[in-house]
Protein backbone atom coordinates (compact mmCIF):
# COMPACT_ATOMS: atom_id res chain seq x y z
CA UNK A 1 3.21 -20.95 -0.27
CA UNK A 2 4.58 -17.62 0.13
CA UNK A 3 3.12 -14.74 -1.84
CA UNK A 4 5.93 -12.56 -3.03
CA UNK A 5 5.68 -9.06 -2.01
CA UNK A 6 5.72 -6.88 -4.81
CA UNK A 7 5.69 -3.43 -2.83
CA UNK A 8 7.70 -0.63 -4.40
CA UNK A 9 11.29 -1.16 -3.43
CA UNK A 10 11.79 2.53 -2.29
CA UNK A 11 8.85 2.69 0.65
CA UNK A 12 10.01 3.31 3.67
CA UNK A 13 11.16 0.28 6.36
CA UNK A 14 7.99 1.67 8.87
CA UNK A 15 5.85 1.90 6.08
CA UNK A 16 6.64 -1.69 4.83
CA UNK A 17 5.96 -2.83 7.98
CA UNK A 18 2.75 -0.90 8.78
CA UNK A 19 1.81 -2.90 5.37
CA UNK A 20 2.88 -6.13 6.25
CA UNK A 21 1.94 -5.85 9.63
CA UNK A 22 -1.52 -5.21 8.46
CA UNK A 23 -1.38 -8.15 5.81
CA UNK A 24 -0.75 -5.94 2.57
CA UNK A 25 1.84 -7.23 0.81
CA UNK A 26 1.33 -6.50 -3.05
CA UNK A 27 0.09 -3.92 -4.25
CA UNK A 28 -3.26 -5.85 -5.60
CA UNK A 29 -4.75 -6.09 -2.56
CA UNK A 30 -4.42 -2.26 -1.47
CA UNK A 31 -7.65 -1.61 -4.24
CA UNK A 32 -9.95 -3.61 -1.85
CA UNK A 33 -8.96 -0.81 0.86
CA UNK A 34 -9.84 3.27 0.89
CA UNK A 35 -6.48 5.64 0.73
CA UNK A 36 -7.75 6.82 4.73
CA UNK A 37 -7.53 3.25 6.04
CA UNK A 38 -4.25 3.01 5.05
CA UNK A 39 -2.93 6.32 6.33
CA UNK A 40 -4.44 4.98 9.67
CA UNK A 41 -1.60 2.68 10.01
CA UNK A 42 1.25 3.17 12.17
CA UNK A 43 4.11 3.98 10.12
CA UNK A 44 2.50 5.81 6.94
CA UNK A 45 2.86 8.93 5.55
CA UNK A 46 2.02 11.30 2.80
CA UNK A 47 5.28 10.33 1.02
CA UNK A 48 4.83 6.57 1.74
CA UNK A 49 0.81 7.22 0.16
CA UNK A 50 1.72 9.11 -2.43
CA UNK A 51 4.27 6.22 -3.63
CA UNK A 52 1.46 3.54 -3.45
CA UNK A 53 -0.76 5.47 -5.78
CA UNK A 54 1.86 6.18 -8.60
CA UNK A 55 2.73 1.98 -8.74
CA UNK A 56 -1.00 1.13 -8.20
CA UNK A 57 -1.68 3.82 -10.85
CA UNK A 58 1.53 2.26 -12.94
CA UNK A 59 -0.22 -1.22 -12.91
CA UNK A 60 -3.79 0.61 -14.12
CA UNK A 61 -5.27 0.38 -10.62
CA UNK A 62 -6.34 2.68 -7.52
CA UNK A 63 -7.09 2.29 -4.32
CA UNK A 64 -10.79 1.75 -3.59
CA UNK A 65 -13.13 4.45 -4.10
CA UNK A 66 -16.37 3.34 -2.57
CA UNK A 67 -17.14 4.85 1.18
């Protein structure tokens, strides 16, 4: 079964795919990861970060905050 992406509609096309590429594709599983792993991938920006963390922080979640 195919888990619907619910990504924000307005990332960018690399960005998307840095995130799929890497297996993200809601928005859940990006609080399981640290805001620098994801700004490792190919693809991501500031702009493209700063989007995640407004819908994570719309759904009353954040990325992961342990080290």
């Amino acid at each position: 079964m195919e888990t619907k992406s619910n990504l924000p509609e307005s990332l960018s096309k690399p960005a998307k795919r840095a995130l799929q590429g890497a297996g993200y594709v809601r928005l859940e599983q990006l609080t399981k990861v640290r805001e620098a792993e994801i700004m490792q991938l190919h693809g991501m920006g500031p702009k493209a970060l700063e989007l995640l963390k407004k819908s994570l922080a719309e759904m009353g979640l954040s990325f992961d905050k342990n080290s």
